[in-house]
Structures are given as C-alpha cells and as structure tokens.
N, C-alpha and C. Protein backbone atom coordinates (compact mmCIF):
# COMPACT_ATOMS: atom_id res chain seq x y z
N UNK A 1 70.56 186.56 73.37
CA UNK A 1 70.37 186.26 74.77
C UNK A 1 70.10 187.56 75.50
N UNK A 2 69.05 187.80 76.61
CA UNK A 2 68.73 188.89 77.24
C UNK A 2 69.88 188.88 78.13
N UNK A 3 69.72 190.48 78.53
CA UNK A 3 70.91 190.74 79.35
C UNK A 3 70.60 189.85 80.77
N UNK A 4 69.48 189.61 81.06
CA UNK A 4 69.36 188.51 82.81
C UNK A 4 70.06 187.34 82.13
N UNK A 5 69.59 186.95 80.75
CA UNK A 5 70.39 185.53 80.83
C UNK A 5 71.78 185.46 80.54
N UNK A 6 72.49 187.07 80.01
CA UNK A 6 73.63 186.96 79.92
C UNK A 6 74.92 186.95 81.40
N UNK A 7 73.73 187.69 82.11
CA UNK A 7 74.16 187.61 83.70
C UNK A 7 74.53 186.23 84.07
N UNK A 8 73.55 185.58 84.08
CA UNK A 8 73.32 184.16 85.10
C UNK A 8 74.12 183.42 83.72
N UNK A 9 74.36 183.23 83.09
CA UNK A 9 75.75 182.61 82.18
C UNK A 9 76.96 182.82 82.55
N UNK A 10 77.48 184.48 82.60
CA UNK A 10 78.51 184.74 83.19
C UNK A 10 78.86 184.70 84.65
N UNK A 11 77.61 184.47 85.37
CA UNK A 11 78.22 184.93 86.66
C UNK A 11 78.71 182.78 87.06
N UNK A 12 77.67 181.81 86.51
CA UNK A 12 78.16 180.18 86.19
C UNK A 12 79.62 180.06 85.46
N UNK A 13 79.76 180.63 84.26
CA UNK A 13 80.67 180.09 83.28
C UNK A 13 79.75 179.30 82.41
N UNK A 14 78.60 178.87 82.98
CA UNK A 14 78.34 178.60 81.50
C UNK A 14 76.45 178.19 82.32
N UNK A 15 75.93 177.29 81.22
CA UNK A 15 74.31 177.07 81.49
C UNK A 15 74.49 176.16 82.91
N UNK A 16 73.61 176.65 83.98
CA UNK A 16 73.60 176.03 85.37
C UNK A 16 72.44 176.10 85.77
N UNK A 17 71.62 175.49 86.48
CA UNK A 17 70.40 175.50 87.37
C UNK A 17 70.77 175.93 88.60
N UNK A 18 69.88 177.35 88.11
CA UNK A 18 69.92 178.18 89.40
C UNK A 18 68.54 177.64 90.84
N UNK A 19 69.44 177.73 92.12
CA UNK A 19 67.95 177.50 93.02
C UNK A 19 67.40 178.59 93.39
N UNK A 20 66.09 178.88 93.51
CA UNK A 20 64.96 179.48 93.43
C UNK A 20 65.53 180.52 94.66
N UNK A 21 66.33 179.71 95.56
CA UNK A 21 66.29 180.37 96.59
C UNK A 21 67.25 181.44 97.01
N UNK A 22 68.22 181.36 95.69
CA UNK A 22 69.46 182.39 95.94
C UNK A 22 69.23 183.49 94.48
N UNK A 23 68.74 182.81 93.59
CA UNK A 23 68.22 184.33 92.61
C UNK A 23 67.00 183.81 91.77
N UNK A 24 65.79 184.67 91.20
CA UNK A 24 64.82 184.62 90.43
C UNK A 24 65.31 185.20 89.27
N UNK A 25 64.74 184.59 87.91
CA UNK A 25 64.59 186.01 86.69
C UNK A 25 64.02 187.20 86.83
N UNK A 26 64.24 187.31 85.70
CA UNK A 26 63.14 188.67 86.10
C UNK A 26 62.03 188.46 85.47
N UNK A 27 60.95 189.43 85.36
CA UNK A 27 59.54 189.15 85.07
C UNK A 27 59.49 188.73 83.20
N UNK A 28 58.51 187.98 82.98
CA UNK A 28 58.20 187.71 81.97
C UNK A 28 59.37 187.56 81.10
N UNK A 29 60.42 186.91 81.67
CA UNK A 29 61.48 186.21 81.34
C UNK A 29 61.33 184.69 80.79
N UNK A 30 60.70 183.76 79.56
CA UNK A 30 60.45 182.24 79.68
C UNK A 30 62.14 181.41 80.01
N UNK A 31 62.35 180.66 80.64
CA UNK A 31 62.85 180.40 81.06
C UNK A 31 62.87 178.63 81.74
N UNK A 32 64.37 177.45 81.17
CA UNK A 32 63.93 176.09 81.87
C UNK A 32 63.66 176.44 83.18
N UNK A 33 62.41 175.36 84.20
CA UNK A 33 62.46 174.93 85.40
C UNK A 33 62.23 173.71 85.32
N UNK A 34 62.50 173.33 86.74
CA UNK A 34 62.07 172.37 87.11
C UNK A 34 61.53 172.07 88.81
N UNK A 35 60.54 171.25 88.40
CA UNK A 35 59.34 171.06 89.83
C UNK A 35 59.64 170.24 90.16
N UNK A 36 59.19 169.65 91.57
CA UNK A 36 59.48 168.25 91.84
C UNK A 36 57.64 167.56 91.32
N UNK A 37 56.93 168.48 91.20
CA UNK A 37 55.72 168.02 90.42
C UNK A 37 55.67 167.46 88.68
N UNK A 38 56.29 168.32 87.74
CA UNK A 38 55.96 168.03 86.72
C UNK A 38 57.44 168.21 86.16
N UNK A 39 58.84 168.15 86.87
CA UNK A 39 59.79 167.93 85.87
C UNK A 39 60.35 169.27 85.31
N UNK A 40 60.84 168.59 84.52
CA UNK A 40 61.35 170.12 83.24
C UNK A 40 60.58 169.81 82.13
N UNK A 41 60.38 172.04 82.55
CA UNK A 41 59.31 172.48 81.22
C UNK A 41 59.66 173.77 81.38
N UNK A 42 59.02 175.21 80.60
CA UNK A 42 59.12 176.31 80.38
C UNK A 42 58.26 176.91 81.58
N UNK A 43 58.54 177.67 82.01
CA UNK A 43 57.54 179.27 82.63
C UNK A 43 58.56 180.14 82.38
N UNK A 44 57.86 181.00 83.40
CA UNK A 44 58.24 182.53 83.70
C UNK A 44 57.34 183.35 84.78
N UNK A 45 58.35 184.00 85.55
CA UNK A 45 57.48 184.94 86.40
C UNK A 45 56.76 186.05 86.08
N UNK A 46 55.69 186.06 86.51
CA UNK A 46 54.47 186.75 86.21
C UNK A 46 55.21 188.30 87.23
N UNK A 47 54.03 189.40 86.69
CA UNK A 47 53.87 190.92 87.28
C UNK A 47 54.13 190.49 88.59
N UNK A 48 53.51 189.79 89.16
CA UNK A 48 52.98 189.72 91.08
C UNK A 48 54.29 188.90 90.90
N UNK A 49 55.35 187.96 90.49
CA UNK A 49 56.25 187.25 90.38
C UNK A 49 55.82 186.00 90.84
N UNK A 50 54.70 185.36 90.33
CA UNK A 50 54.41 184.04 90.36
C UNK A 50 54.84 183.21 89.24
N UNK A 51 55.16 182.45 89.13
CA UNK A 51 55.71 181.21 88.48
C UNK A 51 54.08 180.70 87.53
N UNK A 52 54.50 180.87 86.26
CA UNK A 52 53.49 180.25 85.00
C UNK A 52 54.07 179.88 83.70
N UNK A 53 53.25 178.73 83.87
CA UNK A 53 53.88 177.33 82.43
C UNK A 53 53.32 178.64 80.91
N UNK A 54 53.83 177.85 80.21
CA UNK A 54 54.02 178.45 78.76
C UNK A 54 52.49 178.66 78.58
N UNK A 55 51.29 177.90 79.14
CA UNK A 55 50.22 178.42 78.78
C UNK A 55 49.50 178.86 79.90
N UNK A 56 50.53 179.94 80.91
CA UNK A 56 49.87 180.68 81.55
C UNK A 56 49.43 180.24 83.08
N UNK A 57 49.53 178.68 83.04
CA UNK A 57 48.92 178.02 84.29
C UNK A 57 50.11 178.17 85.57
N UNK A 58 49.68 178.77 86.83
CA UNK A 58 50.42 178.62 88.19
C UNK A 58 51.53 176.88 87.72
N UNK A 59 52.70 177.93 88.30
CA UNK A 59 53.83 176.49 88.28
C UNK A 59 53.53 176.24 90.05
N UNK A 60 53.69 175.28 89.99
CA UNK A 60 53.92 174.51 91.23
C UNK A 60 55.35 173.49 91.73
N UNK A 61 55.84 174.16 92.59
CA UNK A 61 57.04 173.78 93.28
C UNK A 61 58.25 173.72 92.40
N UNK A 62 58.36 174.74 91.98
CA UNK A 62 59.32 175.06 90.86
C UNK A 62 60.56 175.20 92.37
N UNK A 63 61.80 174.64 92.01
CA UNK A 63 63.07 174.45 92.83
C UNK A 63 64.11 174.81 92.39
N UNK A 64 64.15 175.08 90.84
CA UNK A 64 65.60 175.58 89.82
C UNK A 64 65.04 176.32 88.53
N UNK A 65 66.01 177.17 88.08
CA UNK A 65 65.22 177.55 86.48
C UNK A 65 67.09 177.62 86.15
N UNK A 66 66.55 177.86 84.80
CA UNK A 66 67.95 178.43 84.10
C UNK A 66 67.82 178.77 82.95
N UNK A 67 68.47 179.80 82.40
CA UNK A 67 67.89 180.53 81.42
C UNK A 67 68.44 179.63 79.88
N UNK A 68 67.38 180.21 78.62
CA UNK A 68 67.65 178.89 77.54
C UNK A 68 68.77 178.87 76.89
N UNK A 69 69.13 177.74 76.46
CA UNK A 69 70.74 178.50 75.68
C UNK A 69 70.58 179.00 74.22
N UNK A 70 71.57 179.23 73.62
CA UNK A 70 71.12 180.21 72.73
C UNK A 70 70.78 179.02 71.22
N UNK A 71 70.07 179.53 70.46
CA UNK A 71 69.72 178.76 69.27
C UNK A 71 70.89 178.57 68.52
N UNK A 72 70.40 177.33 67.67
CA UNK A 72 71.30 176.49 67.33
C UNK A 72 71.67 178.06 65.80
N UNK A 73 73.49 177.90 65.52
CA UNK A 73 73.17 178.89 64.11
C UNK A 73 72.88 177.71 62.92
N UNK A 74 72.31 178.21 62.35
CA UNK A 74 72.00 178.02 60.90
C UNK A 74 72.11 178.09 59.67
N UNK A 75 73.44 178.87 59.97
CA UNK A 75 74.18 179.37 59.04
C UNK A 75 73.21 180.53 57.77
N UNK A 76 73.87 180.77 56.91
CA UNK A 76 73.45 182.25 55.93
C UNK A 76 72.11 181.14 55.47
N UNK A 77 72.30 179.62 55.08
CA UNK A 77 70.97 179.74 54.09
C UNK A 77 70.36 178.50 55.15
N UNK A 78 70.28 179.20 56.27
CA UNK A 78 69.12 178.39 57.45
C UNK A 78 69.36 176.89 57.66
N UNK A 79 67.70 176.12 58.19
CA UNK A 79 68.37 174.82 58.41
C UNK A 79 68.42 173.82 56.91
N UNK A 80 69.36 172.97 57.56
CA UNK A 80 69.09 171.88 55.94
C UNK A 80 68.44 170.82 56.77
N UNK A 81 66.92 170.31 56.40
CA UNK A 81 66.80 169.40 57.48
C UNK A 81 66.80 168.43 56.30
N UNK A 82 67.20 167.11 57.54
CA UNK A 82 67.64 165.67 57.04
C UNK A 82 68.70 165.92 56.31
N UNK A 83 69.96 166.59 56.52
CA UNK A 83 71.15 166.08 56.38
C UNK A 83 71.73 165.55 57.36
N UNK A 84 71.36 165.94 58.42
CA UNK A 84 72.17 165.27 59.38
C UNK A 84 71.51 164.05 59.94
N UNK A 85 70.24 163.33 59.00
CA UNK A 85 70.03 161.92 59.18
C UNK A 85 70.42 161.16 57.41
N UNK A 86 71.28 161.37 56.84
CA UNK A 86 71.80 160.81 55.90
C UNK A 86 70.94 161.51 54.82
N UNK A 87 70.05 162.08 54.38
CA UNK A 87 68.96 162.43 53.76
C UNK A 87 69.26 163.41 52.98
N UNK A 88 70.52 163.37 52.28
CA UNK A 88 71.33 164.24 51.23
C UNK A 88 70.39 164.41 49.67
C-alpha cells in the first residue's frame, strides 16, 4: 500500500470514501471513485490534477474516491483456483 493510501486508512480506521471536497490523492495515484455519472470504477489524478478513468478518459463528476485495499495473500505457493468452488 502507498504511503497516501496508508494515510487515508489510518487517518478512517479502516477503507472509507473520501469526499472530493475535504481531501484528493495525490497524482497518478489509481484509485476507487465514484460519479454520479458512471458509478464505481478506477481513475486517478492527472499532472494538471484532473480526474481520468483507467484508459485515460476525463472522469466526470467524480464525488468520493478511496484508495484500493490491499490484495488478497496467496500464500508461499500463490492462488489455488477452484478450490474454493469445490474443484479439489
């Protein structure tokens, strides 16, 4: 976890949606938001600190972000997939 997202963890207690209007990430940080246009999805603030989706496009009316939580562990020999749908 980057040190901004270790901030905005500790300063919550834990994963919270922050509003736009009391703190930003920092730049080229990806990061959840959410718009009242398109929901929850990924951006990050750009150099000029504009708001852009994972492929770069202007976010629009972004109202909350919060930074991602941390990946799932996987222990020493990674994932086992389909054990945990019966698939032993």
């Amino acid at each position: 976890m980057s040190d901004e997202n270790e901030r905005s963890v500790a300063s919550t207690g834990s994963l919270a949606w922050i509003p736009v209007t009391e703190r930003l990430p920092a730049n080229d940080l990806m990061v959840l938001v959410w718009s009242n246009s398109n929901g929850l999805h990924l951006a990050y603030l750009d150099s000029f600190r504009q708001w852009r989706d994972d492929d770069h496009n202007p976010g629009k009316k972004i109202t909350h972000w919060m930074p991602p939580p941390e990946p799932p562990n996987m222990g020493s020999d990674g994932p086992n997939m389909g054990s945990e749908l019966g698939n032993k």
